[in-house]
Protein backbone atom coordinates (compact mmCIF):
# COMPACT_ATOMS: atom_id res chain seq x y z
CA UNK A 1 -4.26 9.66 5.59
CA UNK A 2 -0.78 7.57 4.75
CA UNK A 3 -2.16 4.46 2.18
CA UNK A 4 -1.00 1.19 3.88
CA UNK A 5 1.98 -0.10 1.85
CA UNK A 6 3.74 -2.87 3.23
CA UNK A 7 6.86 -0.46 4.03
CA UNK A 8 5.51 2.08 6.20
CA UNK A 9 7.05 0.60 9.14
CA UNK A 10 10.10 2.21 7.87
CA UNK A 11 9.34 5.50 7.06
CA UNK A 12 6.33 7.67 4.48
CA UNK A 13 7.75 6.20 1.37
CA UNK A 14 5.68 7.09 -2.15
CA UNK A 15 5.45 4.08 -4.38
CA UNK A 16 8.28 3.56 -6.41
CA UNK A 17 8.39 0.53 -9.40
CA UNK A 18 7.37 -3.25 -8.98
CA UNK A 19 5.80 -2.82 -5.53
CA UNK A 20 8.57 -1.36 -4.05
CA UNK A 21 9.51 1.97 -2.10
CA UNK A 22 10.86 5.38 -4.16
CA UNK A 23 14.09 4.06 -4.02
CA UNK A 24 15.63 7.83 -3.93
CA UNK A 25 13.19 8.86 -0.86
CA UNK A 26 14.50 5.08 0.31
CA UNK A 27 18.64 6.58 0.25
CA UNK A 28 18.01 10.01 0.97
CA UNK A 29 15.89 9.08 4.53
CA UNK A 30 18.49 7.13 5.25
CA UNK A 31 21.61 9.36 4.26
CA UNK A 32 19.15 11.60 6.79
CA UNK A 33 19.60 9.31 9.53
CA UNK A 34 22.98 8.91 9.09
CA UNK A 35 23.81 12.87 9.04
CA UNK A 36 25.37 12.14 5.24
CA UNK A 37 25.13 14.28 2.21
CA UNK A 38 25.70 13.50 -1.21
CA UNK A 39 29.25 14.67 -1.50
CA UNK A 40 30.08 12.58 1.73
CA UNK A 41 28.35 9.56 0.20
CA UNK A 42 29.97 10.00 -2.72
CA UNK A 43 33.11 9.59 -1.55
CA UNK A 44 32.48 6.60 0.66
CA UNK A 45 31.37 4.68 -2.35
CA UNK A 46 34.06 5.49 -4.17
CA UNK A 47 36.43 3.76 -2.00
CA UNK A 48 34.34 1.21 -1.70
CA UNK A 49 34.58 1.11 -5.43
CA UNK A 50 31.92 2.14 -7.01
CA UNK A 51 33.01 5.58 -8.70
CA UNK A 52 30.24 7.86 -8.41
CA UNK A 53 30.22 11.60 -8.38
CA UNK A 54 28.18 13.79 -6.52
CA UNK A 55 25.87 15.10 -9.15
CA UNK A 56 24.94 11.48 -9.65
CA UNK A 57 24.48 11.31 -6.19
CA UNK A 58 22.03 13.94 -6.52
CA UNK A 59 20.14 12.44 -8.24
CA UNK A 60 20.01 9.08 -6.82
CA UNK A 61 18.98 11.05 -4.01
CA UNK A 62 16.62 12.51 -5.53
CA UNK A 63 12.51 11.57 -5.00
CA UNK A 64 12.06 11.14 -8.78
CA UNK A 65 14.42 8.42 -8.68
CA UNK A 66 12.14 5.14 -8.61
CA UNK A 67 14.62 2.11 -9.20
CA UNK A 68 18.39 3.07 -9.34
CA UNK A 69 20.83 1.66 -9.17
CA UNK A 70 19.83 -1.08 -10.61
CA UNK A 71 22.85 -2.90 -10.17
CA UNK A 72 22.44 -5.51 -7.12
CA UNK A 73 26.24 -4.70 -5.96
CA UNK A 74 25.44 -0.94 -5.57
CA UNK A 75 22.62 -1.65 -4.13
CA UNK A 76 24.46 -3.82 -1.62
CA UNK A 77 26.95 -1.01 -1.04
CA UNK A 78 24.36 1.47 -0.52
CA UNK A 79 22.76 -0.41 2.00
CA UNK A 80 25.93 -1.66 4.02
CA UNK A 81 27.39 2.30 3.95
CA UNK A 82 23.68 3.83 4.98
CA UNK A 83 22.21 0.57 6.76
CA UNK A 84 19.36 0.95 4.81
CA UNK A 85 17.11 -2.25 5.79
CA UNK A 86 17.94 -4.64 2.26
CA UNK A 87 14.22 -5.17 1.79
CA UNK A 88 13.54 -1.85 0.73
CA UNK A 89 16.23 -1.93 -1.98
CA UNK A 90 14.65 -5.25 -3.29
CA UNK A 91 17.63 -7.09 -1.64
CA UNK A 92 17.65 -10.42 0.40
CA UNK A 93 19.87 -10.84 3.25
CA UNK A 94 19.54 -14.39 3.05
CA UNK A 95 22.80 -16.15 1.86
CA UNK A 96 24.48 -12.56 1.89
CA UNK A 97 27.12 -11.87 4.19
CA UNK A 98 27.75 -8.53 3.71
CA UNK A 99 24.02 -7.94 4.52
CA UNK A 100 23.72 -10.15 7.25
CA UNK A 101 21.59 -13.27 8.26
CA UNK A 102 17.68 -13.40 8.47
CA UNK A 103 16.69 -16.33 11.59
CA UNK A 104 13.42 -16.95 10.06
CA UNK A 105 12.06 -18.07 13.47
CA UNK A 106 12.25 -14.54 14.65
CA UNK A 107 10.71 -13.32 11.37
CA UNK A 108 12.34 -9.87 12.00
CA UNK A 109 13.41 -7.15 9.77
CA UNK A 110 16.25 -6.33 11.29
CA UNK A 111 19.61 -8.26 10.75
CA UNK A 112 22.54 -8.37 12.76
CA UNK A 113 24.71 -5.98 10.40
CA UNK A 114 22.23 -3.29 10.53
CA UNK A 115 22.14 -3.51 14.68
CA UNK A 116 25.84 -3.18 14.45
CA UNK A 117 25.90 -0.07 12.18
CA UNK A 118 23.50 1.36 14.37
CA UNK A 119 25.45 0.72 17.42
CA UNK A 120 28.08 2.40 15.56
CA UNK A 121 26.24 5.14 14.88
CA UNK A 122 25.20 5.59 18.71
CA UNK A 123 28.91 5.34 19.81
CA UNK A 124 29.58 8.21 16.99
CA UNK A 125 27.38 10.14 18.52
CA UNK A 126 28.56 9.85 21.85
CA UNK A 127 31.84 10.83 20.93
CA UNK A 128 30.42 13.79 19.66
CA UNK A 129 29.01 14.52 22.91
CA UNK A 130 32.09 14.05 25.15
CA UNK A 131 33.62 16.42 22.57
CA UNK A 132 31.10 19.25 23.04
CA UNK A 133 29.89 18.81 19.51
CA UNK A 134 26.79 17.11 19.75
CA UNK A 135 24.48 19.91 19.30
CA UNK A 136 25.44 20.19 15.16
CA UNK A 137 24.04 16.40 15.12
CA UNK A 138 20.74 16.91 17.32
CA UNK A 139 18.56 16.57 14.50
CA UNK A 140 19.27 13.69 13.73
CA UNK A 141 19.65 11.91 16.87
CA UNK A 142 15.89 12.87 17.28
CA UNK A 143 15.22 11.17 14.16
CA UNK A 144 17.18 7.77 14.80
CA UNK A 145 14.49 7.63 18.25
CA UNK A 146 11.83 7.88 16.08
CA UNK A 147 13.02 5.39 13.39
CA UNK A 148 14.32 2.78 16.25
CA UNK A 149 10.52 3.39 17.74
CA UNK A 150 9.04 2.52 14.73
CA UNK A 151 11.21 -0.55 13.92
CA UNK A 152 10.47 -1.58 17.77
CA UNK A 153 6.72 -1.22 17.27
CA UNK A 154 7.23 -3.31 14.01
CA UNK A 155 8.91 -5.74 16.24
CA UNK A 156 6.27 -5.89 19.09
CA UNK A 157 8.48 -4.74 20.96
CA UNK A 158 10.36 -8.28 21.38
CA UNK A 159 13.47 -7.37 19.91
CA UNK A 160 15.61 -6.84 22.96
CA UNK A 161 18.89 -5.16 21.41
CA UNK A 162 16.49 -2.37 19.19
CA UNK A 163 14.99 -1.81 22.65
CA UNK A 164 18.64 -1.49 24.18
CA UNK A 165 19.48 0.87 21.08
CA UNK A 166 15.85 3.00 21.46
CA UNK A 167 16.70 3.37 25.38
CA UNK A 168 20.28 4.51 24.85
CA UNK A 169 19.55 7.08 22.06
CA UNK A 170 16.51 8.00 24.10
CA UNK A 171 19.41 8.33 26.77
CA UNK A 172 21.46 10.65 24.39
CA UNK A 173 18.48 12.90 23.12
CA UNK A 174 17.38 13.75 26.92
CA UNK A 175 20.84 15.08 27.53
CA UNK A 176 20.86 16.92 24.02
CA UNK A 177 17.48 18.62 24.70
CA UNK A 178 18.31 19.40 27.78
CA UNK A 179 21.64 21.61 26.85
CA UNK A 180 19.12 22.96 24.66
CA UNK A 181 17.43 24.28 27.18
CA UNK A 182 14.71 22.45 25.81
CA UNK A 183 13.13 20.86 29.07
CA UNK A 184 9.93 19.60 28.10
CA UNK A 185 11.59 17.79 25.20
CA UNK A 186 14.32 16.55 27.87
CA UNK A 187 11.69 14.91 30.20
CA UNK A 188 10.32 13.38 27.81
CA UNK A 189 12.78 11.54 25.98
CA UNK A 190 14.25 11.17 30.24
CA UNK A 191 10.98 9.62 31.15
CA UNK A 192 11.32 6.75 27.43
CA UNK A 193 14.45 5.97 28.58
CA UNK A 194 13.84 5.10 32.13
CA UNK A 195 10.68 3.21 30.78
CA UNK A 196 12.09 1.06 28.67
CA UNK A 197 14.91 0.34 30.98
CA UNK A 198 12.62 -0.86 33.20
CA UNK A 199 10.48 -3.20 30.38
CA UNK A 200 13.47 -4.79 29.41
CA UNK A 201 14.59 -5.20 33.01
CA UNK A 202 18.19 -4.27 32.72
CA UNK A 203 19.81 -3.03 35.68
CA UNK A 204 22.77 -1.24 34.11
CA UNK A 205 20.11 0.53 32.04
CA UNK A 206 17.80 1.72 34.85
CA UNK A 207 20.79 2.90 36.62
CA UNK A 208 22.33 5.01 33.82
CA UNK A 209 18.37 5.79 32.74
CA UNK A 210 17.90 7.28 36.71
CA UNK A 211 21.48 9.08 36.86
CA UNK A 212 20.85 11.06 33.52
């Protein structure tokens, strides 16, 4: 059975150092999500600015790694590039722009950069559909509904836009599993989307939800 760490909500992290996730499993889950390797990531930080190779990549990557970076700006860069919650890389989004704002009356995880890097991941995806490439990215889109169902359990399921999000990939991997020929699957992730459509009572939703 998984201990109970106060990160689990996020994904099956080991313990890493001062109470905080294996910050390697941390970036590679995320690079995961985000269909990134370590050459690709690589690269993006480096125009960023941070001039990093990819066998150092590696091994940030890598579930050995407990704590780097330790700088706070690669950290910061890391999390912006892979929207990597800034909790889990001992950052604060408070008083951060770049991270995004915490309302502590919602007392949510989830900050308004990260929702738009996820939409932005969703639209990427989309475009891969319309382009009859989506297949080479299924994996992954599978994963992001599980993550965004997670985070929306997390949430009690009062965070309207992660609901939104959840019902639109849920949307996307119905239509992937299906031109898998992967019906059960399809149903499935059909029968989410039109659900949660429906709990957040958004007629645009249900319609799109219904047509699919």
């Amino acid at each position: 059975m998984q201990p109970e760490y106060w990160w689990n909500i996020y994904g099956p992290f080991e313990p890493g150092a001062e109470n905080a996730p294996c910050m390697g499993q941390v970036i590679s889950h995320y690079a995961k999500l985000n269909g990134m390797k370590a050459k690709e990531i690589a690269r993006r930080l480096t125009e960023l600015g941070w001039k990093v190779g990819e066998r150092r990549m590696e091994q940030i990557l890598s579930n050995n790694n407990n704590d780097e970076p330790e700088q706070v700006s690669r950290r910061r860069m890391l999390a912006r590039l892979l929207a990597i919650p800034p909790i889990l890389l001992g950052l604060s989004a408070v008083g951060d722009p770049s991270l995004g704002t915490t309302d502590s009356k919602m007392q949510s995880s989830i900050d308004k950069a990260a929702l738009l890097r996820y939409e932005s991941t969703l639209e990427t995806y989309w475009d891969n559909f319309y382009s009859s490439s989506i297949q080479k990215h299924k994996d992954n889109i599978f994963q992001w509904c599980q993550h965004l169902q997670q985070v929306a359990e997390h949430e009690h399921r009062n965070h309207t836009e992660i609901l939104t999000l959840l019902c639109r990939f849920d949307q996307l991997a119905a239509i992937t599993a299906r031109d898998q020929f992967d019906y059960p699957k399809a149903l499935y992730y059909h029968e989410e989307s039109v659900n949660l459509a429906w709990e957040i009572k958004n007629a645009e939703l249900i319609a799109a939800s219904l047509v699919r």
